[in-house]
N, C-alpha and C. Protein backbone atom coordinates (compact mmCIF):
# COMPACT_ATOMS: atom_id res chain seq x y z
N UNK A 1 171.91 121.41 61.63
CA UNK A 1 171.97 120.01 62.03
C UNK A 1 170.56 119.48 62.28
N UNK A 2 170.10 118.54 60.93
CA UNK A 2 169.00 118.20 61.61
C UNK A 2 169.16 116.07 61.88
N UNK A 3 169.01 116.24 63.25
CA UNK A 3 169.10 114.72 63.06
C UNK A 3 167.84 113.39 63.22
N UNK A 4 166.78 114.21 62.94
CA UNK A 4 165.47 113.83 62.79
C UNK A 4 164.83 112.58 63.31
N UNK A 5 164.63 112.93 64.57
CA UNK A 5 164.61 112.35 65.84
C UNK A 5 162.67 111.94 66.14
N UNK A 6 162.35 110.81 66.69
CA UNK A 6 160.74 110.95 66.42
C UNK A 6 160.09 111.86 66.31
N UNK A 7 159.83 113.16 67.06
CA UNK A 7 159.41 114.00 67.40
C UNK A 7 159.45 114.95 65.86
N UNK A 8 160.54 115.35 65.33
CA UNK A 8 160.66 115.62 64.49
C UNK A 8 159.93 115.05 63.06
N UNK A 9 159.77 113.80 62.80
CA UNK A 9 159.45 113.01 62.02
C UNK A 9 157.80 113.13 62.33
N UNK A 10 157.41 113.28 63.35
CA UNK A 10 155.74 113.07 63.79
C UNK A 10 155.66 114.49 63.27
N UNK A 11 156.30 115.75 63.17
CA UNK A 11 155.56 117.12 62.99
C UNK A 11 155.85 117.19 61.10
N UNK A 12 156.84 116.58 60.88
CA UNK A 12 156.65 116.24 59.37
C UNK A 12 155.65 115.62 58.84
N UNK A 13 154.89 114.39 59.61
CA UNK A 13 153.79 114.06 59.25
C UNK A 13 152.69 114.83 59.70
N UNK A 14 152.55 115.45 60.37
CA UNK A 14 151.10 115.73 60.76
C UNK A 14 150.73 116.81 59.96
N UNK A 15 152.09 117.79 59.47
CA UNK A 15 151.97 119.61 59.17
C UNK A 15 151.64 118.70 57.27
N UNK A 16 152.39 117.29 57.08
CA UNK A 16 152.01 116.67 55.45
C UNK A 16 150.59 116.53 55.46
N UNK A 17 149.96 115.58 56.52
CA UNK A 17 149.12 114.41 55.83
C UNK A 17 147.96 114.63 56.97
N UNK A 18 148.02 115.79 57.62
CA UNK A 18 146.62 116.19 58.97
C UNK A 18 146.24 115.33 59.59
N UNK A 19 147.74 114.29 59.62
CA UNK A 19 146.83 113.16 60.87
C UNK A 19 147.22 113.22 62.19
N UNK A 20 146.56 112.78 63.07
CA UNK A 20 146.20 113.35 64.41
C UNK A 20 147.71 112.68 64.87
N UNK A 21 148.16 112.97 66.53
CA UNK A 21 149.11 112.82 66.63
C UNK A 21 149.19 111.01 67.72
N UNK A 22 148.25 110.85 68.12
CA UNK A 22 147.51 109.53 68.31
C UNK A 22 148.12 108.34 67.30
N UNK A 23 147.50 108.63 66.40
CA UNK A 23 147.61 107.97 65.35
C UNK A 23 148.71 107.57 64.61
N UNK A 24 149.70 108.95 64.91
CA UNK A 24 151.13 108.73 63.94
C UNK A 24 152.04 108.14 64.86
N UNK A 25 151.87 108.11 66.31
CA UNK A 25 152.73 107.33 66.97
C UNK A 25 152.73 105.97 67.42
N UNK A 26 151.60 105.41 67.28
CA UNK A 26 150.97 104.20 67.22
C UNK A 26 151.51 103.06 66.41
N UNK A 27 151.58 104.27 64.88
CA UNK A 27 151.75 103.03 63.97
C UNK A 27 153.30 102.12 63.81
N UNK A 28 152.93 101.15 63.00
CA UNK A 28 154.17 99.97 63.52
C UNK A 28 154.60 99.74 61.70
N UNK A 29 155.78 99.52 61.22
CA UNK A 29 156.39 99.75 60.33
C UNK A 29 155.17 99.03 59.06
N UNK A 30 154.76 97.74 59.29
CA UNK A 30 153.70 97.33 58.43
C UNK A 30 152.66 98.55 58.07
N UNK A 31 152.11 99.40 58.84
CA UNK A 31 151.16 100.18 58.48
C UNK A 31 151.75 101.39 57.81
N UNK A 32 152.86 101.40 57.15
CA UNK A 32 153.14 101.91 55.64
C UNK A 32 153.29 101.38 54.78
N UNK A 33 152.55 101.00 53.78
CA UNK A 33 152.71 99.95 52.64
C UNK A 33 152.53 100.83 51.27
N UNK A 34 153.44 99.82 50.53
CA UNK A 34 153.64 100.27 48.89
C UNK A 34 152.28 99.41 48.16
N UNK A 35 151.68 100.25 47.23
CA UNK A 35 150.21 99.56 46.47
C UNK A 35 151.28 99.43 45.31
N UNK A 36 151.00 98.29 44.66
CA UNK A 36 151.54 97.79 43.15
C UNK A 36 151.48 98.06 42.14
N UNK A 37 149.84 98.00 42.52
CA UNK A 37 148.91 98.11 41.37
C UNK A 37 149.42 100.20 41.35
N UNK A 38 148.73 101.12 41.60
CA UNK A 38 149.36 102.53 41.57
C UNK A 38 150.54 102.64 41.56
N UNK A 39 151.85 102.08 42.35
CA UNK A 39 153.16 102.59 43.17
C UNK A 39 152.75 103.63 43.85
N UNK A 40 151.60 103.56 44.70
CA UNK A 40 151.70 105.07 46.04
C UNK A 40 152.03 104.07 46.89
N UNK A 41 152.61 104.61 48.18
CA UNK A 41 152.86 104.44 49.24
C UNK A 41 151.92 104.93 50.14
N UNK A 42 151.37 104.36 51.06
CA UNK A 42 150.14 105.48 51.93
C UNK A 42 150.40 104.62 53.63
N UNK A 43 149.97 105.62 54.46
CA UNK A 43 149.57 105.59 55.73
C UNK A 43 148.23 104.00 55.50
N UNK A 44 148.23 102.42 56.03
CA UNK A 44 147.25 101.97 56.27
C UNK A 44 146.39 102.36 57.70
N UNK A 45 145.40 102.80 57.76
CA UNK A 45 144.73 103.24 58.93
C UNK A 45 143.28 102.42 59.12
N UNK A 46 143.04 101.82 58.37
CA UNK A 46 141.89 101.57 57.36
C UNK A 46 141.19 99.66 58.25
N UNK A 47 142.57 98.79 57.96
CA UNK A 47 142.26 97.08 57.99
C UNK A 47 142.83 96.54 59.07
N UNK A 48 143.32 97.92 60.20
CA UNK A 48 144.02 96.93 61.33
C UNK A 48 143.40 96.90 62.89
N UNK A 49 142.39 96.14 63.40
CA UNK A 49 141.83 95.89 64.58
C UNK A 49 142.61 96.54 65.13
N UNK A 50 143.69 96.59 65.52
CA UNK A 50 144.78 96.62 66.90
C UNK A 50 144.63 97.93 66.89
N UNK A 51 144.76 99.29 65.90
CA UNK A 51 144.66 100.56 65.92
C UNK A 51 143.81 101.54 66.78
N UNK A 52 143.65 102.19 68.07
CA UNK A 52 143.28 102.73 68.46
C UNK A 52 142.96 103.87 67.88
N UNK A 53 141.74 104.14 67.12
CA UNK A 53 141.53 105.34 66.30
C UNK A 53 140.16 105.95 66.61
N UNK A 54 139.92 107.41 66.97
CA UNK A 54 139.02 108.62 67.31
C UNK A 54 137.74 107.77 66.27
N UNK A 55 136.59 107.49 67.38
CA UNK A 55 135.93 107.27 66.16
C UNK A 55 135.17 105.78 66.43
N UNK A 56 136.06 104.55 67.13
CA UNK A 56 135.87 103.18 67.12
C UNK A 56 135.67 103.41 68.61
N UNK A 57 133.80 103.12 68.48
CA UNK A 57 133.63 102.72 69.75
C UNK A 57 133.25 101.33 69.73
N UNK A 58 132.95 100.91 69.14
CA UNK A 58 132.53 98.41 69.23
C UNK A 58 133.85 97.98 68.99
N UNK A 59 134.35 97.40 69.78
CA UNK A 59 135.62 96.55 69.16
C UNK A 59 135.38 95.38 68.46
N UNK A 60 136.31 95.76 67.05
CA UNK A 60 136.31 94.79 65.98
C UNK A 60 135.16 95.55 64.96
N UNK A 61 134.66 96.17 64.88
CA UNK A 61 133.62 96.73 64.05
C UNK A 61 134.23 97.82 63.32
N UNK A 62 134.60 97.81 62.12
CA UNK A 62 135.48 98.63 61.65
C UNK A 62 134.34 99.83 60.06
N UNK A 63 133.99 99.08 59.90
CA UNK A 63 132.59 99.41 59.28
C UNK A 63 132.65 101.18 59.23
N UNK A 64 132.64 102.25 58.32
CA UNK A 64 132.27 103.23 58.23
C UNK A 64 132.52 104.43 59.55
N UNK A 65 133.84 103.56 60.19
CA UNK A 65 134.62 104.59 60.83
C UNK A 65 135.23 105.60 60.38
N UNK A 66 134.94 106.64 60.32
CA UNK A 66 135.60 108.40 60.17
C UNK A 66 137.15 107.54 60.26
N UNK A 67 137.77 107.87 60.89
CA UNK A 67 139.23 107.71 61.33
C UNK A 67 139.63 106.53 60.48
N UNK A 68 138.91 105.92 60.13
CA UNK A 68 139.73 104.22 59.06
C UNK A 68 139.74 104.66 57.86
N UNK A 69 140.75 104.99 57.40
CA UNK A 69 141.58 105.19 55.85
C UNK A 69 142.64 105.16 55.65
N UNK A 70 143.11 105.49 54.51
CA UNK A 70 144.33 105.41 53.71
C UNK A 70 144.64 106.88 53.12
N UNK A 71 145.85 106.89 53.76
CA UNK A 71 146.27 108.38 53.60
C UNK A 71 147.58 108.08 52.73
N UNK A 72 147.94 108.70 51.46
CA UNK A 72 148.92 108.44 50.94
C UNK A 72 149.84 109.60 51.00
N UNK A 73 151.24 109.18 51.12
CA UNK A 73 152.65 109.77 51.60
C UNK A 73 152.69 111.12 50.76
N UNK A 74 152.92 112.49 51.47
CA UNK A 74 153.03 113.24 50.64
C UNK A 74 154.74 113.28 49.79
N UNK A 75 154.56 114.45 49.01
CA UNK A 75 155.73 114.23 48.14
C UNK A 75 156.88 114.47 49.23
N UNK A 76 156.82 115.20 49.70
CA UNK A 76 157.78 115.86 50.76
C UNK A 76 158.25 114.64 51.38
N UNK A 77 157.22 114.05 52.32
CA UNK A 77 158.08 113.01 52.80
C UNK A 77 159.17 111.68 52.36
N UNK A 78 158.65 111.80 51.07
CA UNK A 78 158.96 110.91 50.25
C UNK A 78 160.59 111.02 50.04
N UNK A 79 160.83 112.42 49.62
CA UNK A 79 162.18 113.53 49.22
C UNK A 79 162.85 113.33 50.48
N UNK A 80 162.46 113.41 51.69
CA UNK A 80 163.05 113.96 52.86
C UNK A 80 163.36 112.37 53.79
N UNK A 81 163.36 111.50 52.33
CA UNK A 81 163.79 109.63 53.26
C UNK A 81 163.10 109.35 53.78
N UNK A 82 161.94 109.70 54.11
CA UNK A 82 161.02 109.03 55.77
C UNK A 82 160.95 107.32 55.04
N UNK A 83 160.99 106.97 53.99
CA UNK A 83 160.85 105.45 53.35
C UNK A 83 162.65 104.71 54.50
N UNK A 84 163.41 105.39 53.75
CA UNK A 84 164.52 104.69 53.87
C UNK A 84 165.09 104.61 55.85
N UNK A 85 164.68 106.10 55.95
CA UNK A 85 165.06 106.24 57.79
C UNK A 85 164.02 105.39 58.65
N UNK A 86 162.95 105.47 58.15
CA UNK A 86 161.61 104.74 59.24
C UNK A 86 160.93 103.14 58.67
N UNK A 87 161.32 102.94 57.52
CA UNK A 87 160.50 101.28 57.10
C UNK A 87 161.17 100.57 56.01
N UNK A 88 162.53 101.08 55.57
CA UNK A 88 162.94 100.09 54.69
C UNK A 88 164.02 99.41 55.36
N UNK A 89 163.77 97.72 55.60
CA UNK A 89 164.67 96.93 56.02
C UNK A 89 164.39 96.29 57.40
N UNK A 90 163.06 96.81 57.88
CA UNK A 90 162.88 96.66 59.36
C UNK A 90 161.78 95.42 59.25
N UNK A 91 161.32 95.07 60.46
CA UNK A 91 160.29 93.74 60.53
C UNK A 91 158.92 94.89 60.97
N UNK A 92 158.30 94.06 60.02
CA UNK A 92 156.59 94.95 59.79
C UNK A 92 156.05 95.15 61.07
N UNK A 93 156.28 94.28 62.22
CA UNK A 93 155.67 94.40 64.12
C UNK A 93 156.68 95.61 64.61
N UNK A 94 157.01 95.74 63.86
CA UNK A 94 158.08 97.08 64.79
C UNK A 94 157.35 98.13 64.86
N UNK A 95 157.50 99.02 66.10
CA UNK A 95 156.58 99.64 65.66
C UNK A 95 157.66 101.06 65.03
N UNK A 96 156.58 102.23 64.21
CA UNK A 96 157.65 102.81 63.33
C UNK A 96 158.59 103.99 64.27
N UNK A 97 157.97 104.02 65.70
CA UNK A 97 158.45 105.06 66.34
C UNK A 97 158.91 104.24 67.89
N UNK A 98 159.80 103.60 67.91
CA UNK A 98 159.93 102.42 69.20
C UNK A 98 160.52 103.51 70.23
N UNK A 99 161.21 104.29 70.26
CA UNK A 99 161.46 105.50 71.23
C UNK A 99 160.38 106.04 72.08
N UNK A 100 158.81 106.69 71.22
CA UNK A 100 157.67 106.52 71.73
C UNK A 100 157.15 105.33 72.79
N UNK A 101 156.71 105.81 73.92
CA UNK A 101 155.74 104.46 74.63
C UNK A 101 154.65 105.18 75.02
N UNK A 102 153.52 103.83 74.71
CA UNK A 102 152.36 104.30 75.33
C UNK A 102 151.91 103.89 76.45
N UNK A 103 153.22 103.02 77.72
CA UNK A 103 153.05 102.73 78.59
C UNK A 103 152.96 103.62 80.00
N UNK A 104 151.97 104.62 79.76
CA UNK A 104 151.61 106.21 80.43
C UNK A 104 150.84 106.49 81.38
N UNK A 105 150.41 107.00 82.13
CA UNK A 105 149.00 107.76 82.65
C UNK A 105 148.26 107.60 81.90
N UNK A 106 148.26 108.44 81.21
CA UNK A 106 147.23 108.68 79.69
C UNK A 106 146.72 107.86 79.18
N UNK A 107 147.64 106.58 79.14
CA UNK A 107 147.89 104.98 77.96
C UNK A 107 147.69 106.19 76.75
N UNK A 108 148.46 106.66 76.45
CA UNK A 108 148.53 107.58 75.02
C UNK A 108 149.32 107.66 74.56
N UNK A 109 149.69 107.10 72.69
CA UNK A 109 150.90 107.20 72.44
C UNK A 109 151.47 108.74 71.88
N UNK A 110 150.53 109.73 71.94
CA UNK A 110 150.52 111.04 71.93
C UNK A 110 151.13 111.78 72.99
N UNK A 111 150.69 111.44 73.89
CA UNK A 111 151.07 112.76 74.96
C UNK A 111 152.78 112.71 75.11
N UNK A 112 153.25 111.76 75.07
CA UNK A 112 154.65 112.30 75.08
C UNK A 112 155.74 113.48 74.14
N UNK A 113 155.21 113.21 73.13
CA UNK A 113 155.43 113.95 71.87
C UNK A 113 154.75 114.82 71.98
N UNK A 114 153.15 115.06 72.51
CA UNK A 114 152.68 116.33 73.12
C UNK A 114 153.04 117.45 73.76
N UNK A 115 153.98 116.76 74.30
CA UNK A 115 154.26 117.37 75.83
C UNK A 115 155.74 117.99 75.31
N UNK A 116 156.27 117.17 75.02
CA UNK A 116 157.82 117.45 74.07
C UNK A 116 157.91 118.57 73.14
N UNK A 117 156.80 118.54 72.30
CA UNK A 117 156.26 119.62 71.52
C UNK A 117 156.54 121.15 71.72
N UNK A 118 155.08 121.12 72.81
CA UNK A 118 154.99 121.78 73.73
C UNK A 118 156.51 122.63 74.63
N UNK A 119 157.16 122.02 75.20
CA UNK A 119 158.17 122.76 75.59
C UNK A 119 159.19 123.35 74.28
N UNK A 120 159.17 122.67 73.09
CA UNK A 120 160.37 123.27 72.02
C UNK A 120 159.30 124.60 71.59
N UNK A 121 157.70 123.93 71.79
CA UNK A 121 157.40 125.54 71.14
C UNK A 121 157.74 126.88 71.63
N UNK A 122 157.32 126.29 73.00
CA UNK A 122 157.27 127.56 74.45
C UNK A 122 158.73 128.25 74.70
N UNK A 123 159.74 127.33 74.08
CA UNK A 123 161.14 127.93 74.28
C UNK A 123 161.58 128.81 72.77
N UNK A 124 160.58 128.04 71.95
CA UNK A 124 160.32 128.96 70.28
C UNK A 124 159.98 130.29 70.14
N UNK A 125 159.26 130.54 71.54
CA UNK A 125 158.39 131.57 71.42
C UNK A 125 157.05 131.89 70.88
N UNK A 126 156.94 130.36 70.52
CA UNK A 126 155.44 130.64 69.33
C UNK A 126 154.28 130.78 70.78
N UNK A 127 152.92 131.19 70.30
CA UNK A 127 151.73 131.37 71.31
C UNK A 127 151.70 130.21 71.81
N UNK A 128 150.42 130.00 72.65
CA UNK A 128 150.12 128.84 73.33
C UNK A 128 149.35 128.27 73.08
N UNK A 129 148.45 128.44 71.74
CA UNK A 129 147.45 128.35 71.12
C UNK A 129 148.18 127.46 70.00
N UNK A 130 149.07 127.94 69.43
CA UNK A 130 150.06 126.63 68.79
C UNK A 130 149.90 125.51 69.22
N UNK A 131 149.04 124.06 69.29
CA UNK A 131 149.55 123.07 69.82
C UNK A 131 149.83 121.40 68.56
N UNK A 132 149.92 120.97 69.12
CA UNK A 132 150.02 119.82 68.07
C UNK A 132 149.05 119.84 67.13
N UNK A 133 148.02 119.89 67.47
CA UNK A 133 146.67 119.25 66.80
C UNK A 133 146.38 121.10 65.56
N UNK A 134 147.00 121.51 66.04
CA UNK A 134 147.09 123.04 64.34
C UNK A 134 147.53 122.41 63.48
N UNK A 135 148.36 121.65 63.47
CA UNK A 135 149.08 120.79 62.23
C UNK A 135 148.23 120.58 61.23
N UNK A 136 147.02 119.76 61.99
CA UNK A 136 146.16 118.92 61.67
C UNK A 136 144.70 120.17 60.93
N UNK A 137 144.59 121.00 61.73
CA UNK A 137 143.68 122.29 61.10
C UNK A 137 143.96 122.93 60.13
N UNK A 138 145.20 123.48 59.76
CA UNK A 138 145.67 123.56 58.86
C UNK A 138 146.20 123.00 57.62
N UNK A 139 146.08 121.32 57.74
CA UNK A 139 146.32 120.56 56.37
C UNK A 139 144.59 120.79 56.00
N UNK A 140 143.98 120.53 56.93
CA UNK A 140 142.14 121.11 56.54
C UNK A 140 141.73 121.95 55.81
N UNK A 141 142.38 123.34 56.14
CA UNK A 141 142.33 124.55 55.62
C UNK A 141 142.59 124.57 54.04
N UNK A 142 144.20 123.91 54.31
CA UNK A 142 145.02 124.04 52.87
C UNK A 142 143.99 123.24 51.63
N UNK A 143 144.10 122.10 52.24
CA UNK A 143 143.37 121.39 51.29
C UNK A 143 142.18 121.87 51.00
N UNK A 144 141.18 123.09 51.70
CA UNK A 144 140.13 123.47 51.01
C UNK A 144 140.05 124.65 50.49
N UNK A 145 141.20 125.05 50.52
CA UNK A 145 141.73 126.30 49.91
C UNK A 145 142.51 126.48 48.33
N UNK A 146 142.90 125.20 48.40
CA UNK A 146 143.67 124.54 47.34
C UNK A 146 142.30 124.02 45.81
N UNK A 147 141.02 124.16 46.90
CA UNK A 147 140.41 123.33 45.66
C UNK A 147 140.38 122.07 45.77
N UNK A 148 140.34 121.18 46.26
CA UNK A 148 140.74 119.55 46.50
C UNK A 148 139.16 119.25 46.67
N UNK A 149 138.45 118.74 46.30
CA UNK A 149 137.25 117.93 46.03
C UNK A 149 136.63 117.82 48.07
N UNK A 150 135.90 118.04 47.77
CA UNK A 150 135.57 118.36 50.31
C UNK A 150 135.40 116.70 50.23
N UNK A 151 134.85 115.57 49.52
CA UNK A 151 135.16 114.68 49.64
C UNK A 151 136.43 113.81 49.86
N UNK A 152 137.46 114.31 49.16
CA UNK A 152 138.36 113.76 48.78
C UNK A 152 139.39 114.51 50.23
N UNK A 153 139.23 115.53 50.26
CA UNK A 153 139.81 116.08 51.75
C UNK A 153 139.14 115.73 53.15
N UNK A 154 137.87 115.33 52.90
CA UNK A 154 137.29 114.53 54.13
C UNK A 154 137.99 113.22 54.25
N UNK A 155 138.17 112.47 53.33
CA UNK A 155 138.71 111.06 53.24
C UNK A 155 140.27 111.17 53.73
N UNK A 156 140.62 112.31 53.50
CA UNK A 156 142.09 112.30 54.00
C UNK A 156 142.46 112.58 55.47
N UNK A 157 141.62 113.55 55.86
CA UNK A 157 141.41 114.06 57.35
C UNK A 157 140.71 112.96 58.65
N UNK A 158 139.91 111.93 57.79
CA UNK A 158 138.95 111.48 58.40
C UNK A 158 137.87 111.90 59.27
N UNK A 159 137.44 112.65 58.53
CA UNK A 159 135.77 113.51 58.73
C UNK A 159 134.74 112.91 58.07
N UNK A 160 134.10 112.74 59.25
CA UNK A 160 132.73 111.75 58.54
C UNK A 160 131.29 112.72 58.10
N UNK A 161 131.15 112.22 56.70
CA UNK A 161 130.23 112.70 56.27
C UNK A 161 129.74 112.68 55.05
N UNK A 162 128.47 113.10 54.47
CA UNK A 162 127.64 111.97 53.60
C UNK A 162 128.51 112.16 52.15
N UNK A 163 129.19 113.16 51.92
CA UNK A 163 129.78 113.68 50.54
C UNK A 163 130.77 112.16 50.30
N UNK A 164 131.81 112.55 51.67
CA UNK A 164 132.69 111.37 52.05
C UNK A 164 132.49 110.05 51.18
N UNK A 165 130.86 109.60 52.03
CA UNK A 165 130.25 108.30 51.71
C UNK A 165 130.07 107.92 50.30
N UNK A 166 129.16 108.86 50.17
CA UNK A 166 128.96 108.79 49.20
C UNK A 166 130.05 108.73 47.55
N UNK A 167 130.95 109.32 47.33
CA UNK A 167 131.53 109.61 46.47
C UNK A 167 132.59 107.96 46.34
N UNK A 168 133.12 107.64 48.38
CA UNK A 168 134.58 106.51 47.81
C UNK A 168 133.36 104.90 48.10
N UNK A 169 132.16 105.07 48.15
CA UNK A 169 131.32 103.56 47.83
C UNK A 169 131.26 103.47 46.71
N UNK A 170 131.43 103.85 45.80
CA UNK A 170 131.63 103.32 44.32
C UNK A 170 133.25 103.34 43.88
N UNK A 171 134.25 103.66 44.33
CA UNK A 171 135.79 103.53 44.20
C UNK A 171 136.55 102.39 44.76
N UNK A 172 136.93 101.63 44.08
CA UNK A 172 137.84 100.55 44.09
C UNK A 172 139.00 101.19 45.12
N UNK A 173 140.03 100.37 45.22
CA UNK A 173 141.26 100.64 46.07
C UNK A 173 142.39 101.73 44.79
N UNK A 174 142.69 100.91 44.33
CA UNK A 174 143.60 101.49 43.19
C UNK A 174 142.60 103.32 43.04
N UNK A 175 141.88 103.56 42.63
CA UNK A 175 140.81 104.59 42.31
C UNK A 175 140.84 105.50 43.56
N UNK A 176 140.95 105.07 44.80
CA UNK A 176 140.86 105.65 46.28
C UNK A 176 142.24 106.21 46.16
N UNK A 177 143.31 105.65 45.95
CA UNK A 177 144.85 105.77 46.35
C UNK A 177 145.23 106.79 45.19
N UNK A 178 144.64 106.67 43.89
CA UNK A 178 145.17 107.96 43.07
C UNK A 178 144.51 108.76 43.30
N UNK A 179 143.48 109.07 43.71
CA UNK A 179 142.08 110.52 44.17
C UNK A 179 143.07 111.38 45.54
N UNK A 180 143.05 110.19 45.84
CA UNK A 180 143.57 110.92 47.58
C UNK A 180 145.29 111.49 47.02
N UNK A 181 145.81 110.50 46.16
CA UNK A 181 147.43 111.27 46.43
C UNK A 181 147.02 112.20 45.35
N UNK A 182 146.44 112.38 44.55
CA UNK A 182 146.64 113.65 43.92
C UNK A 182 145.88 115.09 44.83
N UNK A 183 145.51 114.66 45.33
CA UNK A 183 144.82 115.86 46.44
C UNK A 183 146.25 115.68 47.70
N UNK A 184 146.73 115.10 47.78
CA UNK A 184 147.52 115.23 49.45
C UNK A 184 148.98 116.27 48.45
N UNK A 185 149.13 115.69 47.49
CA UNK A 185 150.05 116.55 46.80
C UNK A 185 149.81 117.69 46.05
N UNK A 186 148.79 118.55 46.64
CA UNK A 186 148.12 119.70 46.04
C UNK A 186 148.65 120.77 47.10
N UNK A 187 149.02 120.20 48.49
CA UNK A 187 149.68 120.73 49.56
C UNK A 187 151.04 121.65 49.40
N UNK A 188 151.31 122.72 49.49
CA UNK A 188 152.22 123.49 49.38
C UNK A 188 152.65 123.83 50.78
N UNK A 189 153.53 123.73 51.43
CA UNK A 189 153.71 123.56 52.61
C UNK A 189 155.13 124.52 52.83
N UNK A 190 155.12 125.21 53.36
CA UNK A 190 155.98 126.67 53.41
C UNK A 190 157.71 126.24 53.99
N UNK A 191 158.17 124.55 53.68
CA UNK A 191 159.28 124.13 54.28
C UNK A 191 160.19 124.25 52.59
N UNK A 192 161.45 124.36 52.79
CA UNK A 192 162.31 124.91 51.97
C UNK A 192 163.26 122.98 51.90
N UNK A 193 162.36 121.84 51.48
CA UNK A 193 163.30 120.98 51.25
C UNK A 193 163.97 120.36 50.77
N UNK A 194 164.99 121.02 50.14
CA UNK A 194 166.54 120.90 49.70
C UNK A 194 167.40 121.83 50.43
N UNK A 195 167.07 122.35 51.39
CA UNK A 195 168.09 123.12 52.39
C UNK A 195 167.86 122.50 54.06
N UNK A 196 166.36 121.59 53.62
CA UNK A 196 166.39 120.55 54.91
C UNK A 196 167.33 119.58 54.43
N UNK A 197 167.29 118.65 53.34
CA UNK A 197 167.98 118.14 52.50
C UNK A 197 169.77 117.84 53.38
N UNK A 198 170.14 119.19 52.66
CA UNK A 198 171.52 119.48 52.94
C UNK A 198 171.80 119.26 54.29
N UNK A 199 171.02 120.35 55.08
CA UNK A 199 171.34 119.70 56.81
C UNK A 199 171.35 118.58 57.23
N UNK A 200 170.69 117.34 56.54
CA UNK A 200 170.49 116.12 56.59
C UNK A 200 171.75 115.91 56.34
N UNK A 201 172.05 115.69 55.56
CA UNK A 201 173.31 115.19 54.57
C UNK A 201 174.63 115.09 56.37
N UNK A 202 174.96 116.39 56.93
CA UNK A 202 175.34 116.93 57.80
C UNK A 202 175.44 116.31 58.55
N UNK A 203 174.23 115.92 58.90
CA UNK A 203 173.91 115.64 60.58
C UNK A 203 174.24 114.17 61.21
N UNK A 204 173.98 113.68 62.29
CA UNK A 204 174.52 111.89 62.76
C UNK A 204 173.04 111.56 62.56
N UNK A 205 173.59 110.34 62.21
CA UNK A 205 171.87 109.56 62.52
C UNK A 205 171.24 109.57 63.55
N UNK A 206 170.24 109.34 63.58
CA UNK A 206 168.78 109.83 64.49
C UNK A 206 169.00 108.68 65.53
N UNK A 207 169.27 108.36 67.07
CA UNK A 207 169.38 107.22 67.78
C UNK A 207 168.39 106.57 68.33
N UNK A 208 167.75 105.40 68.31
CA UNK A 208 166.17 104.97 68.47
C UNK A 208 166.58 105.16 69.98
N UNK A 209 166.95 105.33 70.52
CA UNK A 209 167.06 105.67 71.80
C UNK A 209 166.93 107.18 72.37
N UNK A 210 166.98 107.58 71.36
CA UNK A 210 166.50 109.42 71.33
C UNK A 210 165.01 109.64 72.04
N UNK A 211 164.64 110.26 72.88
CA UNK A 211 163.53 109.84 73.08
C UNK A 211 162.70 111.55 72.48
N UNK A 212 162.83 112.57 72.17
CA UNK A 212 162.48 113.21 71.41
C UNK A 212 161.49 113.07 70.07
């Protein structure tokens, strides 16, 4: 039974697309958009002031921030509905995880899902060294293990640095969005999904009131 509840949906993204866990709970249904011109679908991280992202210290200065890009949807998620369960049919201000609040201690839209994490691991049995942010080390790894261009895996991770720069200042948008999805789909990711699939099929829908 999987009934793929935020929490669930945030470790699908992070173990896909190595983005921080900040970041994936933040975003609001507009900041997944379909390009035309390609047909990818990608994470916008890139054109929106309001985004609290690792990286932006001047507000409003968005200029050659590490953390501002466009991460496009891996295949997996694509297969596994995240289009149809999280952004098709909804109003673009929503945000994509409304169960999440970042009205916290922290003001973090992370730590809850942190923390949530955290106890399913500890009752998993996994180490303690497991924490959210491995997700994110390990799409690093893969992708430079895989062969994926260190530019083209910097741009995805948002790691700043001159290869980075250098290589997407001469790349158009369309040119950025096929570089990056053919590298995010170079990812082999050790989940079996068509037997996630099936449990889906199974299970009740996910309740935005779930707070998981």
């Amino acid at each position: 039974c999987i009934p793929r509840t935020p929490l669930w949906w945030g470790v699908i993204i992070a173990a896909h697309q190595g983005m921080r866990r900040e970041e994936i709970f933040q975003l609001c249904v507009r900041h997944v958009v379909y390009d035309e011109e390609t047909g990818i679908w990608y994470f916008d991280l890139k054109t929106d002031k309001t985004l609290k992202l690792k990286g932006d210290k001047r507000k409003g200065k968005l200029r050659d921030k590490p953390s501002r890009r466009l991460v496009p949807l891996h295949n997996n998620l694509l297969r596994l509905g995240f289009l149809a369960a999280r952004v098709q049919g909804r109003n673009g201000d929503e945000r994509l995880f409304p169960e999440i609040s970042g009205n916290n201690q922290q003001r973090s839209w992370g730590a809850a899902p942190g923390r949530r994490f955290s106890e399913f691991k500890t009752a998993a049995g996994f180490p303690s060294e497991l924490d959210f942010h491995a997700f994110r080390h390990s799409v690093c790894t893969l992708l430079y293990r895989a062969g994926v261009n260190i530019a083209h895996a910097e741009e995805l991770v948002g790691h700043s640095s001159a290869a980075r720069k250098s290589t997407f200042r001469v790349y158009n948008k369309g040119q950025t969005l096929q570089a990056l999805k053919s590298a995010i789909d170079t990812l082999e990711i050790p989940i079996d999904v068509d037997r996630i699939l099936d449990a889906i099929s199974k299970a009740p829908p996910a309740s935005f009131d779930d707070q998981d």
